[in-house]
C-alpha atoms as a PDB file:
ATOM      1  CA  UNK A   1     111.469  46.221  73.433  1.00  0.00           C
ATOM      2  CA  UNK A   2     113.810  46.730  70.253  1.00  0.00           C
ATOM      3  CA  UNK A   3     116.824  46.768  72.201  1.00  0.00           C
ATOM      4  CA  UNK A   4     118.287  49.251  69.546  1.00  0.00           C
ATOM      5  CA  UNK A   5     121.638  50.627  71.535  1.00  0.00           C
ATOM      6  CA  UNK A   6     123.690  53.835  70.397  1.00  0.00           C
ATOM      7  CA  UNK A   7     127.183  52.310  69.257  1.00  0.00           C
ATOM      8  CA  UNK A   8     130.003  52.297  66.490  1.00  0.00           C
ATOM      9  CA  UNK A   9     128.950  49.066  63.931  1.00  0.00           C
ATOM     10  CA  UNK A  10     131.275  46.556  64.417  1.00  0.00           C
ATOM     11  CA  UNK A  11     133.974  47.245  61.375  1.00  0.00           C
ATOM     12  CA  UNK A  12     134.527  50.250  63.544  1.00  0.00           C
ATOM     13  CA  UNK A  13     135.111  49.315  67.027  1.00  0.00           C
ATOM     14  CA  UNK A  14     137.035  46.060  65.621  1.00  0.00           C
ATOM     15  CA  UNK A  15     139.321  48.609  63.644  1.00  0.00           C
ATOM     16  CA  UNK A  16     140.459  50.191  66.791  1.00  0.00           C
ATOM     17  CA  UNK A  17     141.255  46.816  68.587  1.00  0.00           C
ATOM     18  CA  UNK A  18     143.469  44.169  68.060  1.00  0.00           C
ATOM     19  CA  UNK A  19     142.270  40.293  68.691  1.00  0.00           C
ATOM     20  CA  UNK A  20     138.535  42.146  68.311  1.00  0.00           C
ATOM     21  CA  UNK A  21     136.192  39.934  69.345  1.00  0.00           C
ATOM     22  CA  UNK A  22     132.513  40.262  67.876  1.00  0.00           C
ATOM     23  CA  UNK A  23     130.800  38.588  70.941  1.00  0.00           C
ATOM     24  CA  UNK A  24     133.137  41.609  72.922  1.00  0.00           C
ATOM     25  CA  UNK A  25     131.153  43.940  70.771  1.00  0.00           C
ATOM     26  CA  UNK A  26     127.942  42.524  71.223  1.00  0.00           C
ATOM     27  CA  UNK A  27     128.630  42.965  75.031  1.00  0.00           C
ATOM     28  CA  UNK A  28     129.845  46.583  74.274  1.00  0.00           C
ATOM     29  CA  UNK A  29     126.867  47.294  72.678  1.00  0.00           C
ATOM     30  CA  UNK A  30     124.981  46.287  75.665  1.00  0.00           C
ATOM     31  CA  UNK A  31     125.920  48.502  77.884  1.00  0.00           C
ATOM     32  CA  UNK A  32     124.913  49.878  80.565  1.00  0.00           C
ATOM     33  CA  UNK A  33     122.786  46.773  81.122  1.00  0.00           C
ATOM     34  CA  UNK A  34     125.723  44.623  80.479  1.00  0.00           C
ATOM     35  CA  UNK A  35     127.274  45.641  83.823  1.00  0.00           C
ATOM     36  CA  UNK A  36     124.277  46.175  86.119  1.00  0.00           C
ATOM     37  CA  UNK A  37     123.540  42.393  85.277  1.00  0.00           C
ATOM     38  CA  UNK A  38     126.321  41.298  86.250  1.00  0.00           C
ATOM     39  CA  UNK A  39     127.090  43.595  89.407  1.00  0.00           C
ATOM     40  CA  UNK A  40     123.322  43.680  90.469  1.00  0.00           C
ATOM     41  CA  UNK A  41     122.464  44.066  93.854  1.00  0.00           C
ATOM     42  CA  UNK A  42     121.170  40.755  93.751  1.00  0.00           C
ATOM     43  CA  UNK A  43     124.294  38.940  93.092  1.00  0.00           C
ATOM     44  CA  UNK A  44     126.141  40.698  95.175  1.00  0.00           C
ATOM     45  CA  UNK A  45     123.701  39.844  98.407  1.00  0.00           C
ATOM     46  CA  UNK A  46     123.517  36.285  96.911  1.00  0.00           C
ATOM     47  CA  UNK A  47     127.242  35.271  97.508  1.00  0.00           C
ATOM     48  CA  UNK A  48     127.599  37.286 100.523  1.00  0.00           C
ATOM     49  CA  UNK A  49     124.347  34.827 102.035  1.00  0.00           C
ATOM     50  CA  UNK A  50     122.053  38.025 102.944  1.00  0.00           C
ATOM     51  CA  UNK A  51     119.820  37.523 100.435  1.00  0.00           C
ATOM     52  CA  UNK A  52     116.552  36.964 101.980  1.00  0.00           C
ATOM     53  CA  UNK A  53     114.315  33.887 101.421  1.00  0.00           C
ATOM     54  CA  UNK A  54     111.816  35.933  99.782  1.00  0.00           C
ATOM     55  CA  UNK A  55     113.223  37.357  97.338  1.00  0.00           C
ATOM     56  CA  UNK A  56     115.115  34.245  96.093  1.00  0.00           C
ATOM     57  CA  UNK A  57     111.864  32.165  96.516  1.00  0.00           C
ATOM     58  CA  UNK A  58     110.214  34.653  93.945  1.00  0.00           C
ATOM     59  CA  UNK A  59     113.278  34.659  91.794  1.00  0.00           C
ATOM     60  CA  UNK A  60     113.552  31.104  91.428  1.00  0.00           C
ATOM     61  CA  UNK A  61     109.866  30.278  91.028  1.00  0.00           C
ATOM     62  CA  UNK A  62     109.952  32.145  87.661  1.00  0.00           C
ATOM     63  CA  UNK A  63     113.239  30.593  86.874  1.00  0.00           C
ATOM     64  CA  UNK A  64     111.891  27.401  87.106  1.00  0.00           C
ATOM     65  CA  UNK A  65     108.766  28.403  85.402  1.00  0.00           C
ATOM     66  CA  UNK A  66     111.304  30.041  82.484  1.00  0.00           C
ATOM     67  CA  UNK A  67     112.946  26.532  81.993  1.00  0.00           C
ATOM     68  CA  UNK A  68     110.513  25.583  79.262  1.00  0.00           C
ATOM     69  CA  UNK A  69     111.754  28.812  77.276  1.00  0.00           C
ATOM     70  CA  UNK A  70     115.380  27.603  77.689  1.00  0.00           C
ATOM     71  CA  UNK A  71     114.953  23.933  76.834  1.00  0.00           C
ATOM     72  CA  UNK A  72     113.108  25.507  73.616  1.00  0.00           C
ATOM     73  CA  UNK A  73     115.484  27.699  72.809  1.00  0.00           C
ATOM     74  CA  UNK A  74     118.146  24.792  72.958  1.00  0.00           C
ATOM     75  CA  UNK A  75     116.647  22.651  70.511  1.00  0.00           C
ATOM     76  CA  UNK A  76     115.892  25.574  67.803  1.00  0.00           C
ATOM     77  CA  UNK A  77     119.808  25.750  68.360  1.00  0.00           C
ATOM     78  CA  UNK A  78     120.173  22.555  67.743  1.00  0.00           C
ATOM     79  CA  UNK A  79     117.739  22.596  64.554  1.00  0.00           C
ATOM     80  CA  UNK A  80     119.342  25.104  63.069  1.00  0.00           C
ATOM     81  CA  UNK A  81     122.703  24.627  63.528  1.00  0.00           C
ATOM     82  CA  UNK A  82     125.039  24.201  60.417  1.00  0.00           C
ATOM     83  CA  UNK A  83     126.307  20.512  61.198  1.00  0.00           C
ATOM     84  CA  UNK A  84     126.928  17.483  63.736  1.00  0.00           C
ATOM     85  CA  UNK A  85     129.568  19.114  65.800  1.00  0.00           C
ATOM     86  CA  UNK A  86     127.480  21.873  67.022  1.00  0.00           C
ATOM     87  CA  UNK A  87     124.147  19.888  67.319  1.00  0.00           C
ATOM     88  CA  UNK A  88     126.173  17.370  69.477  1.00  0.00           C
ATOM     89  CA  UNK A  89     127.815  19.936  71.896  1.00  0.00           C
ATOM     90  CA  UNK A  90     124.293  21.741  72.613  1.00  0.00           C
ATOM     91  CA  UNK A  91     122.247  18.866  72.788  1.00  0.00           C
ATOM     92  CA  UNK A  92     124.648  17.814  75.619  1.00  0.00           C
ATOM     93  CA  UNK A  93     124.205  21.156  77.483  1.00  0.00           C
ATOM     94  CA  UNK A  94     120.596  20.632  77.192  1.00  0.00           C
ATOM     95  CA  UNK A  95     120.731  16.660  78.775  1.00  0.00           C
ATOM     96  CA  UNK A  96     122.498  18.533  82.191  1.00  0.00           C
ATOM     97  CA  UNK A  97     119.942  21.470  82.165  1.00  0.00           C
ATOM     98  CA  UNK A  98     117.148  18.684  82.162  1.00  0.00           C
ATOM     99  CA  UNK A  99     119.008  16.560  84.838  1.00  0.00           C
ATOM    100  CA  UNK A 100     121.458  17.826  86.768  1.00  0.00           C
ATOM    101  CA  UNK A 101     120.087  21.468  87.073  1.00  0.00           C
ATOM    102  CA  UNK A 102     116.703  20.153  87.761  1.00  0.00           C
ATOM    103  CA  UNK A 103     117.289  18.330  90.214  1.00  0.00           C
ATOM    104  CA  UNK A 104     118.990  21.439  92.464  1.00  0.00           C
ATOM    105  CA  UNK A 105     115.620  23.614  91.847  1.00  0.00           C
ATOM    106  CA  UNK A 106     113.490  20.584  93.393  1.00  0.00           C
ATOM    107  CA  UNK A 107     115.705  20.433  96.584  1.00  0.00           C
ATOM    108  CA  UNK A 108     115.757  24.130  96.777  1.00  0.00           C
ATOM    109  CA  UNK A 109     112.038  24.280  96.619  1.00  0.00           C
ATOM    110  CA  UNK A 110     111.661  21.729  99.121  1.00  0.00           C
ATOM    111  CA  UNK A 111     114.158  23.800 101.488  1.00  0.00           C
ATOM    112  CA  UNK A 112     112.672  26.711 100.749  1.00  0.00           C
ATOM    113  CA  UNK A 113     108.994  25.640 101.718  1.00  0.00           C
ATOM    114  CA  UNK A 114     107.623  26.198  98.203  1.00  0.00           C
ATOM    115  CA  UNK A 115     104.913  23.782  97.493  1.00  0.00           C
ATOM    116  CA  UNK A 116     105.098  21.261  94.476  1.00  0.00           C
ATOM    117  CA  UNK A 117     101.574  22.731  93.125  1.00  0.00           C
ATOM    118  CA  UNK A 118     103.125  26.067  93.467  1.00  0.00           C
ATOM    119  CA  UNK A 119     106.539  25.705  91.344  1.00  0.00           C
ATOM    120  CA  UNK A 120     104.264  23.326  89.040  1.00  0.00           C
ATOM    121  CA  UNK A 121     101.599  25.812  87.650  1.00  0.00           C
ATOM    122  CA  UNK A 122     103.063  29.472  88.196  1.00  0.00           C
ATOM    123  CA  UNK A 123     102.222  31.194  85.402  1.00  0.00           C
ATOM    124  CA  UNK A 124     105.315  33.646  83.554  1.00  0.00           C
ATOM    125  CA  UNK A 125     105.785  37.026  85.546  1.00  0.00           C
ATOM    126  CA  UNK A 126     106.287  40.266  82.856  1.00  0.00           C
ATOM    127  CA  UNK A 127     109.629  39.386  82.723  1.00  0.00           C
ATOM    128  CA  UNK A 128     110.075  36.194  82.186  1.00  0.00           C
ATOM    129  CA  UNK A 129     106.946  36.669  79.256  1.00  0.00           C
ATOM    130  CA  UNK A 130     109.485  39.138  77.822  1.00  0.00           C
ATOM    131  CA  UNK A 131     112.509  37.235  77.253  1.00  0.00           C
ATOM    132  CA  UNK A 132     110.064  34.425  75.873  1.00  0.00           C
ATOM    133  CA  UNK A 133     108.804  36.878  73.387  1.00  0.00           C
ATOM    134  CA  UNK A 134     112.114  37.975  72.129  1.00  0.00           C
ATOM    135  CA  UNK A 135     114.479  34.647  72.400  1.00  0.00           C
ATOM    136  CA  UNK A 136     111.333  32.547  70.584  1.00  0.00           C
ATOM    137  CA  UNK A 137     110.853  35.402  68.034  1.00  0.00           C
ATOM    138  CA  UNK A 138     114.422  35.399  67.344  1.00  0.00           C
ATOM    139  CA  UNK A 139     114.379  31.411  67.091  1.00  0.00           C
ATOM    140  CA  UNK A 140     111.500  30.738  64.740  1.00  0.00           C
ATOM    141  CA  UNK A 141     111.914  34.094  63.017  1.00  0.00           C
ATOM    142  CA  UNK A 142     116.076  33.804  62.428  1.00  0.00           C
ATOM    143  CA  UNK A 143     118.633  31.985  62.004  1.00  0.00           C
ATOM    144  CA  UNK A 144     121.540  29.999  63.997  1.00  0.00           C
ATOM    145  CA  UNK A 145     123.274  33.553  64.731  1.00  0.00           C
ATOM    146  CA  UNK A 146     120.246  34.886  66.094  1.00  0.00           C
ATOM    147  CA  UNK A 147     119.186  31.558  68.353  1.00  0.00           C
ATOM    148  CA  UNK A 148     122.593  32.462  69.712  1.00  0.00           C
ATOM    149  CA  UNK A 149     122.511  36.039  70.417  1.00  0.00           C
ATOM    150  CA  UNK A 150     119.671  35.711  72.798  1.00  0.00           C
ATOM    151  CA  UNK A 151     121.168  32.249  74.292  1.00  0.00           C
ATOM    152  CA  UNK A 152     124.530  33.450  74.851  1.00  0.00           C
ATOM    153  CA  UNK A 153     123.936  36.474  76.946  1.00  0.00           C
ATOM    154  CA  UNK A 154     122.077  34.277  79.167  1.00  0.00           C
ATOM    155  CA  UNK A 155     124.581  31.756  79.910  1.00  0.00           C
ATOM    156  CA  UNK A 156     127.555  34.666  79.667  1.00  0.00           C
ATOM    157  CA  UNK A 157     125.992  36.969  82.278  1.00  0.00           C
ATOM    158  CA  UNK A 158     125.639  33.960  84.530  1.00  0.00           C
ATOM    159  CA  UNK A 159     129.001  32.962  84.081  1.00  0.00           C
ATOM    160  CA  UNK A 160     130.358  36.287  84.728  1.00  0.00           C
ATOM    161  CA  UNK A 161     128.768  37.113  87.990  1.00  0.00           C
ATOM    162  CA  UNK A 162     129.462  33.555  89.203  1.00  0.00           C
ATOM    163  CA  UNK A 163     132.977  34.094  88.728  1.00  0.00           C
ATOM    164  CA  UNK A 164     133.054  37.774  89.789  1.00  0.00           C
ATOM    165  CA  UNK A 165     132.373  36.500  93.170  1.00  0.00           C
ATOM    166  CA  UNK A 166     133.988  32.854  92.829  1.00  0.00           C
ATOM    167  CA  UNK A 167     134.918  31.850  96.616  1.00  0.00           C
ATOM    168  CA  UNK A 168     132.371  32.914  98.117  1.00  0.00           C
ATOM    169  CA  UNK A 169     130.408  30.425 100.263  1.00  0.00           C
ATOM    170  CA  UNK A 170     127.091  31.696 101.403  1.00  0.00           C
ATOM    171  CA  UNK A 171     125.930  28.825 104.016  1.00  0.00           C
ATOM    172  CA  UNK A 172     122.590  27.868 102.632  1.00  0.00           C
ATOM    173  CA  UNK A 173     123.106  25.684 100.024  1.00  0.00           C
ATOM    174  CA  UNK A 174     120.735  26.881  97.795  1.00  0.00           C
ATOM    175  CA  UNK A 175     122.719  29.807  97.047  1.00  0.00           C
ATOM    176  CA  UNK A 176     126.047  27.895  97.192  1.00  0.00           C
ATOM    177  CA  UNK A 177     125.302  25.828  94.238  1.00  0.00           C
ATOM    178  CA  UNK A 178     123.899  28.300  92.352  1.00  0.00           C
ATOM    179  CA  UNK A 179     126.967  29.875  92.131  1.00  0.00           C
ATOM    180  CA  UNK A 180     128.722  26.435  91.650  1.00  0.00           C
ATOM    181  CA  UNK A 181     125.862  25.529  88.827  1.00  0.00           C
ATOM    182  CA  UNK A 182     127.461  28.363  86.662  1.00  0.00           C
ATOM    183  CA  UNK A 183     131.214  28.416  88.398  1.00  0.00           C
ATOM    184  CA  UNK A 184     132.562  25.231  87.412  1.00  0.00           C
ATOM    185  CA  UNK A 185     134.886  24.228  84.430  1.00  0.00           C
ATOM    186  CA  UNK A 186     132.066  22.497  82.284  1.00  0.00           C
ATOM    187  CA  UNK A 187     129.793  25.763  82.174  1.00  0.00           C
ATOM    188  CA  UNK A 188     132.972  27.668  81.556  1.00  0.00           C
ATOM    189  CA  UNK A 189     133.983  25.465  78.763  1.00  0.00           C
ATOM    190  CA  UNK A 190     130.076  25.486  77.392  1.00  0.00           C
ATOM    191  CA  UNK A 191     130.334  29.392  77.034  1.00  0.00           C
ATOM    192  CA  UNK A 192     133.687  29.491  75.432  1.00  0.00           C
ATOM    193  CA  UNK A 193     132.405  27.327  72.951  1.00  0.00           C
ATOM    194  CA  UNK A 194     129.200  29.626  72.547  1.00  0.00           C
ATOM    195  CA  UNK A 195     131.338  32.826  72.258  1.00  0.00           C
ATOM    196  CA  UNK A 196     133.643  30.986  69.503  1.00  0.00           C
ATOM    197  CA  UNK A 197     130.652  29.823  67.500  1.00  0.00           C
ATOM    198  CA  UNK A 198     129.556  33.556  67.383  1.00  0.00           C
ATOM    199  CA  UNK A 199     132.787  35.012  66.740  1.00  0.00           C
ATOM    200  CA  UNK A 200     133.381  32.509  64.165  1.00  0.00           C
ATOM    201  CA  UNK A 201     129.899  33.518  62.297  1.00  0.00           C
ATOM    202  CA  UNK A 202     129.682  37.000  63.250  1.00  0.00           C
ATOM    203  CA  UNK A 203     132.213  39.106  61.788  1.00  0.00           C
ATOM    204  CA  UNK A 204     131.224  37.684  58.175  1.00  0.00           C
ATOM    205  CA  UNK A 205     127.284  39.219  58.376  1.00  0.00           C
ATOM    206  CA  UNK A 206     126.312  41.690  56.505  1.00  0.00           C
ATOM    207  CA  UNK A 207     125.881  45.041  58.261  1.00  0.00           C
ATOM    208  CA  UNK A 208     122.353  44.782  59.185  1.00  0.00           C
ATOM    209  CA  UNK A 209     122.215  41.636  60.323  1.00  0.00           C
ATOM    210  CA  UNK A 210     125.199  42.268  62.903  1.00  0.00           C
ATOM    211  CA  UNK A 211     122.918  45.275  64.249  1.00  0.00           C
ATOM    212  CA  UNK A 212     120.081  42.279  64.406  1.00  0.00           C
ATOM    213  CA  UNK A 213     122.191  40.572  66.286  1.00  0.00           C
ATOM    214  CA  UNK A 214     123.198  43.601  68.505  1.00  0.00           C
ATOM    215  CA  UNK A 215     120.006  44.460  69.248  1.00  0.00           C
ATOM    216  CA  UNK A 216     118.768  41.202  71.129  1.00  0.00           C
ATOM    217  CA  UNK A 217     121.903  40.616  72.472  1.00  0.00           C
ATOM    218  CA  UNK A 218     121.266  44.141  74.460  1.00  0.00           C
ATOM    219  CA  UNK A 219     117.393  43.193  74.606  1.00  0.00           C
ATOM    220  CA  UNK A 220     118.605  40.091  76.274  1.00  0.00           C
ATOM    221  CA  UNK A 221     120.728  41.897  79.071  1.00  0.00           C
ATOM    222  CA  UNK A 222     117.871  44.559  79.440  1.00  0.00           C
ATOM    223  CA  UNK A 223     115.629  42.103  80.454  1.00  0.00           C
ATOM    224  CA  UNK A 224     118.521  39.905  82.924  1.00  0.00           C
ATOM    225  CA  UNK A 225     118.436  43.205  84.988  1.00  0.00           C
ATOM    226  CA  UNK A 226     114.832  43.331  85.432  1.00  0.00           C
ATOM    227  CA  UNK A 227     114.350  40.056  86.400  1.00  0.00           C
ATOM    228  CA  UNK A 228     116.955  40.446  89.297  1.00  0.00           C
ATOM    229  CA  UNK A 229     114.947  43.582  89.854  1.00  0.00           C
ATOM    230  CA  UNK A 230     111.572  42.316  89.834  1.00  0.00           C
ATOM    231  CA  UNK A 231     112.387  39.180  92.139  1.00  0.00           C
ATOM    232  CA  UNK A 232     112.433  42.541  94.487  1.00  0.00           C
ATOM    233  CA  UNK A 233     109.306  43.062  94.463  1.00  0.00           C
ATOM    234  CA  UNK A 234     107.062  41.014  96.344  1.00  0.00           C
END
């Protein structure tokens, strides 16, 4: 998947805009799959609790399985970023993704009847093999800008849905904190920071590079709708 997207380059679609963000283009760029991510069906079912077991069984068996990936990703991040302040503020996010977030998936699995042998050894669906293929391509292969266009999509899509449907209360609580896990003001404050590190580095890139950048950023939200899809299909 190149993730190559139709689109004005960013000197263009920044001249037309005032306060032009680059992470705003790199979302731009991403569309359609930008907003099907974040509206998908299975978001939408999620917060309004009529999602069925099932489904979110599958889906968070391979999310589980995809931590690995993440924690990966995280320290290339923090390898190859430029100095102490950023290395500090992701090696933080990757203590609570270790801790705190593991934690909620073993009480879920227990809720949710999913043996420990089960969520132990299953193996990466298609999906989840995909976004390992481009976000550890993009880490060993690039640089800090392009360890954080495939991590920021990640946590920004999550953020975004959470809030789009912030109040909500489904009654399980497996689905309750998982909008809480990325609805809160630390995870907020995390992917503020993430945008500003990429707006701050962005804009400055030469042409080509910003189109690298473009391109797995889009990649990245290609792949966030098919793995809300493919939790589907069991």
């Amino acid at each position: 998947m190149t993730g190559d997207g139709e689109g004005p380059d960013f000197a263009a679609w920044r001249g037309a805009r005032e306060d032009a963000r680059f992470s705003d283009w790199l979302a731009a760029r991403a569309e359609p799959y930008w907003s099907r991510a974040v509206e998908h069906r299975f978001t939408r079912e999620l917060a309004a609790d009529a999602l069925p077991d099932a489904v979110y069984r599958r889906y968070l068996i391979q999310d589980y399985a995809f931590v690995d990936v993440l924690v990966r990703i995280v320290a290339y991040a923090i390898a190859k970023a430029p100095d102490m302040p950023p290395k500090s503020r992701l090696a933080a996010f990757l203590a609570s993704v270790t801790s705190e977030e593991n934690d909620y998936f073993l009480r879920s699995f227990e809720a949710l009847g999913v043996e420990a042998e089960v969520w132990r050894n299953a193996p990466l669906g298609p999906t989840a093999s995909a976004f390992r293929e481009v976000m550890l391509g993009a880490a060993e292969d690039g640089g800090y800008e392009e360890v954080l266009a495939v991590f920021l999509p990640a946590e920004w899509c999550y953020l975004s849905w959470a809030k789009a449907v912030a109040g909500r209360a489904p009654e399980r609580f497996y689905l309750k904190e998982w909008i809480e896990l990325h609805d809160n003001p630390d995870f907020e404050a995390f992917v503020a920071w993430l945008r500003d590190e990429m707006d701050r580095r962005g804009p400055g890139l030469p042409t080509e590079r910003q189109e690298r950048l473009a391109g797995l950023f889009r990649s990245m939200m290609a792949l966030e709708v098919a793995f809300f899809d493919e939790a589907y299909e069991g």
